[in-house]
C-alpha atoms as a PDB file:
ATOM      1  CA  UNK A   1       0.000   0.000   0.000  1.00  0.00           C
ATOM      2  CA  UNK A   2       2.960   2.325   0.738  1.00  0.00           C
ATOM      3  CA  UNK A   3       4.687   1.827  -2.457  1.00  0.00           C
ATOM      4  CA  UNK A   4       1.111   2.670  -4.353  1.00  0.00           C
ATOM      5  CA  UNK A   5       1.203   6.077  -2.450  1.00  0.00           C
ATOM      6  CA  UNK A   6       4.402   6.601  -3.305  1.00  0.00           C
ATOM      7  CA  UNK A   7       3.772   6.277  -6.848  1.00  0.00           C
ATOM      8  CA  UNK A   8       0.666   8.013  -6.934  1.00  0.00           C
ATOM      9  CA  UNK A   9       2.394  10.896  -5.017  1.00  0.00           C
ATOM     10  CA  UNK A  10       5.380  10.957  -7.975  1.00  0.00           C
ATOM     11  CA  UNK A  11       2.654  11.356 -10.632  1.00  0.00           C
ATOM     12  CA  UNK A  12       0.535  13.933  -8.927  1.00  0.00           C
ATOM     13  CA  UNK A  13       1.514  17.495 -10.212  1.00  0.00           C
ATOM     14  CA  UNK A  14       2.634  19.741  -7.785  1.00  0.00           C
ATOM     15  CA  UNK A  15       2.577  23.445  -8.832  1.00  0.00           C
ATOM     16  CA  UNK A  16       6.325  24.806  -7.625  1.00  0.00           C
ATOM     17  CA  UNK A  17       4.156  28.181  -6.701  1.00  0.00           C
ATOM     18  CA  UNK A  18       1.369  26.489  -4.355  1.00  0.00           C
ATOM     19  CA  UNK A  19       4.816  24.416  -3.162  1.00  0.00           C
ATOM     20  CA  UNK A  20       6.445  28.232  -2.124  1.00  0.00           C
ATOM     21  CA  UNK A  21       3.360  29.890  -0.731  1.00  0.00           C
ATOM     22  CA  UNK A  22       2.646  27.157   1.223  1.00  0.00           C
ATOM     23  CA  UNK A  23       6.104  27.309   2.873  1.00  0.00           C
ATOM     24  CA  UNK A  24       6.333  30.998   3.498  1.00  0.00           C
ATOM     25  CA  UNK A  25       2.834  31.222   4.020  1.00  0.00           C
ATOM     26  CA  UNK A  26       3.678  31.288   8.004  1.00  0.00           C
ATOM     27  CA  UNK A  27       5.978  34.584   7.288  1.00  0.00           C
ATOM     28  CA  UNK A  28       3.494  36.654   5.079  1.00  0.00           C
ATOM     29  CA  UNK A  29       1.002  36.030   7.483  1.00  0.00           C
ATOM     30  CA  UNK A  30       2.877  37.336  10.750  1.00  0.00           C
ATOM     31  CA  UNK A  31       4.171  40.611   8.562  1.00  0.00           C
ATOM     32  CA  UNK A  32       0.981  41.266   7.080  1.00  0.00           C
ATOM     33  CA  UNK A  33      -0.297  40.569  10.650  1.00  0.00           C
ATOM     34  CA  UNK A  34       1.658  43.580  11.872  1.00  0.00           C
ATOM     35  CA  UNK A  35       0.683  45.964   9.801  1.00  0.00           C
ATOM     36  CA  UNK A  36      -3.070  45.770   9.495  1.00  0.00           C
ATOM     37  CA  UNK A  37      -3.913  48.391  12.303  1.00  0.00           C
ATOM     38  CA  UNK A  38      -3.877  50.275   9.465  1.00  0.00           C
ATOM     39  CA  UNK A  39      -6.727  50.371   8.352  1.00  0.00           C
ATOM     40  CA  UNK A  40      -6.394  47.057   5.799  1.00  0.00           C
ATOM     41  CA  UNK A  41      -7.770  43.657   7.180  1.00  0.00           C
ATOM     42  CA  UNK A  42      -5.087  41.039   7.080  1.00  0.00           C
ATOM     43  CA  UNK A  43      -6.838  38.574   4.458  1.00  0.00           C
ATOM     44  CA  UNK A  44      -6.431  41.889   2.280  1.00  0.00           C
ATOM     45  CA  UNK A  45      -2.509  42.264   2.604  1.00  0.00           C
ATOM     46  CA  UNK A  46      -1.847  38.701   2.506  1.00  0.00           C
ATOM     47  CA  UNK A  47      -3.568  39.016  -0.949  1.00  0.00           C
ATOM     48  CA  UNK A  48      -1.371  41.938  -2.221  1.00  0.00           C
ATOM     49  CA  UNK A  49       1.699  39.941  -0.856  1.00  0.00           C
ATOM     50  CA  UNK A  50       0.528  36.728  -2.446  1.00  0.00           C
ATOM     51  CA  UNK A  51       0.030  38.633  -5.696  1.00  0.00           C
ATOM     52  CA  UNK A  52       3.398  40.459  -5.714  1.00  0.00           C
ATOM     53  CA  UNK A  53       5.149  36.808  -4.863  1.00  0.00           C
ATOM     54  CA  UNK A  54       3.457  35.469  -8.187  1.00  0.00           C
ATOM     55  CA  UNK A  55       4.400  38.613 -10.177  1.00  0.00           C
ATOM     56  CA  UNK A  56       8.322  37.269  -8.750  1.00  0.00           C
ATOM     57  CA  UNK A  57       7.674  33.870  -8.236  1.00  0.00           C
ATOM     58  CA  UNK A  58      10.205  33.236 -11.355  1.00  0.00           C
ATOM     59  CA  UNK A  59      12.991  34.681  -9.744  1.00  0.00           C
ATOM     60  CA  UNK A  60      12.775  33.335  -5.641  1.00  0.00           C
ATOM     61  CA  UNK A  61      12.020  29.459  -6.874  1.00  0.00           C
ATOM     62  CA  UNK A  62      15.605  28.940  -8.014  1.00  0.00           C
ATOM     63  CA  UNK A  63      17.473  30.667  -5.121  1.00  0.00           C
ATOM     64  CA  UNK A  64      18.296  28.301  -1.789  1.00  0.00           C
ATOM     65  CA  UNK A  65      15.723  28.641   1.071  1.00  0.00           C
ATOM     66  CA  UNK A  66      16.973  30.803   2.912  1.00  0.00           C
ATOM     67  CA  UNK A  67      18.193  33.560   0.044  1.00  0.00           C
ATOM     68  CA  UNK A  68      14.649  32.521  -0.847  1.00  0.00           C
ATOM     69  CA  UNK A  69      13.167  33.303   2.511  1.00  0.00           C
ATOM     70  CA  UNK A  70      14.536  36.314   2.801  1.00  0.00           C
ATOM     71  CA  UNK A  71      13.187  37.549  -0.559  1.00  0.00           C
ATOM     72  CA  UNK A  72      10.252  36.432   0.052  1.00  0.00           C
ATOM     73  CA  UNK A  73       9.753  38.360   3.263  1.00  0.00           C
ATOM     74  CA  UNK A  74      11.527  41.478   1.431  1.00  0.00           C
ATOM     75  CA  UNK A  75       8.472  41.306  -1.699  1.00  0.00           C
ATOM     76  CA  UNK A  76       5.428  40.978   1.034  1.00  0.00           C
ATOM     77  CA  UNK A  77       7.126  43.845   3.028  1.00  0.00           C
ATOM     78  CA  UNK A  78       7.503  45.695  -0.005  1.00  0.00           C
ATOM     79  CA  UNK A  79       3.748  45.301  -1.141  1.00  0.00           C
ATOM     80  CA  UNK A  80       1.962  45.438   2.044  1.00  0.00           C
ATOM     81  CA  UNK A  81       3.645  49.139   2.196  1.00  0.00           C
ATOM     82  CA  UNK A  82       2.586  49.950  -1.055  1.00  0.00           C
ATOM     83  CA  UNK A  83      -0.716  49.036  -0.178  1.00  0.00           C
ATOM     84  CA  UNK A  84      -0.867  50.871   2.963  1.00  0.00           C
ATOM     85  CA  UNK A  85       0.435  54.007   1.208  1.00  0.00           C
ATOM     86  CA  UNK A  86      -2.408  53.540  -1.450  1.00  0.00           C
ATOM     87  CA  UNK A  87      -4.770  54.078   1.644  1.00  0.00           C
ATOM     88  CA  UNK A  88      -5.506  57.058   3.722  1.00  0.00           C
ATOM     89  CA  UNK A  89      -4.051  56.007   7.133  1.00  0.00           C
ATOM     90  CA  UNK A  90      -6.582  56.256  10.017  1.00  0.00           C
ATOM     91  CA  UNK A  91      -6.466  56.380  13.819  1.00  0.00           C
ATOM     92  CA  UNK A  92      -8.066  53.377  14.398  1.00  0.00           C
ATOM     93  CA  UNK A  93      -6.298  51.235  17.347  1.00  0.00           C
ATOM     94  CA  UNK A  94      -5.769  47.620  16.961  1.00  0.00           C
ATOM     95  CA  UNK A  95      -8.358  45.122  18.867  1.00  0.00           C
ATOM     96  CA  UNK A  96      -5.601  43.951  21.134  1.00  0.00           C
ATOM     97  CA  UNK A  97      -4.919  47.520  22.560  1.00  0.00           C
ATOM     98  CA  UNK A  98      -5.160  48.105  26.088  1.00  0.00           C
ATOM     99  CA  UNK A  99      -6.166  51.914  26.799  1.00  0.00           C
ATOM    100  CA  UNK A 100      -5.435  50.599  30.620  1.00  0.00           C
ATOM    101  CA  UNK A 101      -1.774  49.874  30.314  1.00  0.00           C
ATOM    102  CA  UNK A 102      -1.478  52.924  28.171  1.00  0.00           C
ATOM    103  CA  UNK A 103      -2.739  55.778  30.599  1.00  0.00           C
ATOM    104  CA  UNK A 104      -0.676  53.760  33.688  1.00  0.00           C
ATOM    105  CA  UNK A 105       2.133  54.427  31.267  1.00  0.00           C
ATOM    106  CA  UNK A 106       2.096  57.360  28.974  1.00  0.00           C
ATOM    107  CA  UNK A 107       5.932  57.075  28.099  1.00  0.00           C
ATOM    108  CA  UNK A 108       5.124  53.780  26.514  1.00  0.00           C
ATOM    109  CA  UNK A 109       2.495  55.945  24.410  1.00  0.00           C
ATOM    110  CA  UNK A 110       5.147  58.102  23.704  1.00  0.00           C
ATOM    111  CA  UNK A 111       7.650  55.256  22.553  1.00  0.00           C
ATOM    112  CA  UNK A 112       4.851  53.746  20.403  1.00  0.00           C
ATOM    113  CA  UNK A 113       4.206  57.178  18.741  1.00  0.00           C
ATOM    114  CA  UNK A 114       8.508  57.741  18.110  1.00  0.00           C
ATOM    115  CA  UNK A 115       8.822  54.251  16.861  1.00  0.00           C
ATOM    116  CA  UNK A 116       5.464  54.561  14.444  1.00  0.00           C
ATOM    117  CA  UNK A 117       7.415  57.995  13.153  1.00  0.00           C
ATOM    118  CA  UNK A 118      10.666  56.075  11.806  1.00  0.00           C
ATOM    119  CA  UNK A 119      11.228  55.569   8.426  1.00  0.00           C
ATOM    120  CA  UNK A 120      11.654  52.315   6.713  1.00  0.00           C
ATOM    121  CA  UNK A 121      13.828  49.588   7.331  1.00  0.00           C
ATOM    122  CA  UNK A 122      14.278  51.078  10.865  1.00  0.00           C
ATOM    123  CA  UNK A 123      10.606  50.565  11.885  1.00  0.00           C
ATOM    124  CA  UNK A 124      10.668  47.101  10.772  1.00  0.00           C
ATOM    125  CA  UNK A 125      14.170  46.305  12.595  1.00  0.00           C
ATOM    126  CA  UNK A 126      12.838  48.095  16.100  1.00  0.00           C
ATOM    127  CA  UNK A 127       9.446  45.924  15.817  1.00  0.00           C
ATOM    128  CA  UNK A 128      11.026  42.859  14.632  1.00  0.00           C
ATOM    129  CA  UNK A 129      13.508  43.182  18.342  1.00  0.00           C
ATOM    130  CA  UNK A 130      10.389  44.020  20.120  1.00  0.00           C
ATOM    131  CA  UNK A 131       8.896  40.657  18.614  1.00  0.00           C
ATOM    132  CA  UNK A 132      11.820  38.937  19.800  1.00  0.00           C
ATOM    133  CA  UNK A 133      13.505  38.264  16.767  1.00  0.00           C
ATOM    134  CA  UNK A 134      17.527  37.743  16.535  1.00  0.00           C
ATOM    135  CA  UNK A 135      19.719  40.111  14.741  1.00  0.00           C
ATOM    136  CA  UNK A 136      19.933  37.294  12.830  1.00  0.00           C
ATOM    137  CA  UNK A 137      16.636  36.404  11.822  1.00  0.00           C
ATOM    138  CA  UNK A 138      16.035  40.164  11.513  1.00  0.00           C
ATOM    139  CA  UNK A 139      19.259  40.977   8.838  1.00  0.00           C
ATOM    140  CA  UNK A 140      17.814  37.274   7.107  1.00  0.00           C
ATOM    141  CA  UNK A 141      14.529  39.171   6.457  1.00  0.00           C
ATOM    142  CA  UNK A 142      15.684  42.072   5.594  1.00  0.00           C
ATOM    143  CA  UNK A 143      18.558  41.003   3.132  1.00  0.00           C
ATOM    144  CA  UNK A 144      21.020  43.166   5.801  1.00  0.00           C
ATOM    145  CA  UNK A 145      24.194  41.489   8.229  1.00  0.00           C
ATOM    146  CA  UNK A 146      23.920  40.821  11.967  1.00  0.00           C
ATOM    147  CA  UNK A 147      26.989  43.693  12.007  1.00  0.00           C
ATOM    148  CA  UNK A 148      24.558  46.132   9.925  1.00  0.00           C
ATOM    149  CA  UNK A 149      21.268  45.532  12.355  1.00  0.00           C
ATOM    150  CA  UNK A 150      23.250  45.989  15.419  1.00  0.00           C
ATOM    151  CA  UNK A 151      24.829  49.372  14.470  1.00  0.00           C
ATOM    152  CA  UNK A 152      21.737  50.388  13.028  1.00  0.00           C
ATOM    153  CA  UNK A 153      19.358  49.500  16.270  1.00  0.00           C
ATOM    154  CA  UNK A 154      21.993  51.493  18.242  1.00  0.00           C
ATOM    155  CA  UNK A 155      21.471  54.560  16.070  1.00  0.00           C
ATOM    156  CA  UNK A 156      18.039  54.135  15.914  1.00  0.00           C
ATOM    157  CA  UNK A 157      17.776  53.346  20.348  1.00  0.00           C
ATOM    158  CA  UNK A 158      20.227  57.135  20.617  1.00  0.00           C
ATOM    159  CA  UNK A 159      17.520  58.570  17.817  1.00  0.00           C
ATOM    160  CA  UNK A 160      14.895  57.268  20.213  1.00  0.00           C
ATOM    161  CA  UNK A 161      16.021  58.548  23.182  1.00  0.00           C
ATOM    162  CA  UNK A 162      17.193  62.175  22.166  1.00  0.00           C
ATOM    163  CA  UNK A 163      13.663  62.779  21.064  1.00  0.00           C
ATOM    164  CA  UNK A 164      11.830  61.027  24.493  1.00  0.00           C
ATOM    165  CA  UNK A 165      14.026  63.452  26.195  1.00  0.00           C
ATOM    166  CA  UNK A 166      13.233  66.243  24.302  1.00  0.00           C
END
């Protein structure tokens, strides 16, 4: 019986597209995740990711997985911006926000608001280390060495704190 799903499974077509969504489908979902208090719904950047991935499926099948993952992660990054720039941004809060913490704690507030201001990579870097990433899983995403994220989150931390002090 094995040996007849094994040969069945060799005939069966498998679509080398379906095959690289389905293994970075985990990724575009947490980055899209991130970004929809932003007025998009996350079904709605996972599409415009998904779409951008086909439009460069061609050129992330042959690379190695992870030159692949990080490509991958830099395309959905790239078009969930995109889309959120198409959109006029709105002050809507995300469901998980708690105004409670927040008023105990208005310097967090601030922090939030500073970090939200930052242009991009550096946004992405500062959430990614507040997600718990590694400098290397974060300079894997972003195409960038565990050297470049380190120098650039210390920049960013002195940018941070100049203007909290302000």
């Amino acid at each position: 019986m094995s040996t007849y799903c094994v040969i069945i499974d060799k005939m069966m077509y498998h679509d080398p597209f379906d095959e690289l969504l389905e293994r970075y489908r985990g990724l575009i979902f947490s980055l899209c995740r991130r970004f929809n208090h932003r007025g998009l719904e996350v079904e709605d950047l996972v599409q415009e990711a998904t779409i951008a991935l086909w439009k460069a499926h061609e050129r992330v099948l042959p690379l190695p997985k992870m030159q692949q993952a990080a490509l991958v992660w830099r395309i959905a990054h790239n078009a969930v911006v995109d889309s959120l720039r198409r959109i006029e941004d709105t002050d809507a809060l995300p469901e998980e926000y708690d105004e409670a913490a927040e008023e105990e704690n208005p310097h967090i507030r601030e922090l939030h608001e500073q970090i939200a201001l930052l242009d991009e990579p550096n946004r992405t870097i500062v959430q990614m280390q507040l997600e718990g990433y590694s400098y290397e899983e974060i300079g894997q995403k972003l195409g960038l060495t565990e050297k470049n994220i380190s120098v650039r989150l210390v920049r960013i931390k002195e940018e941070l704190r100049k203007k909290m002090t302000l």
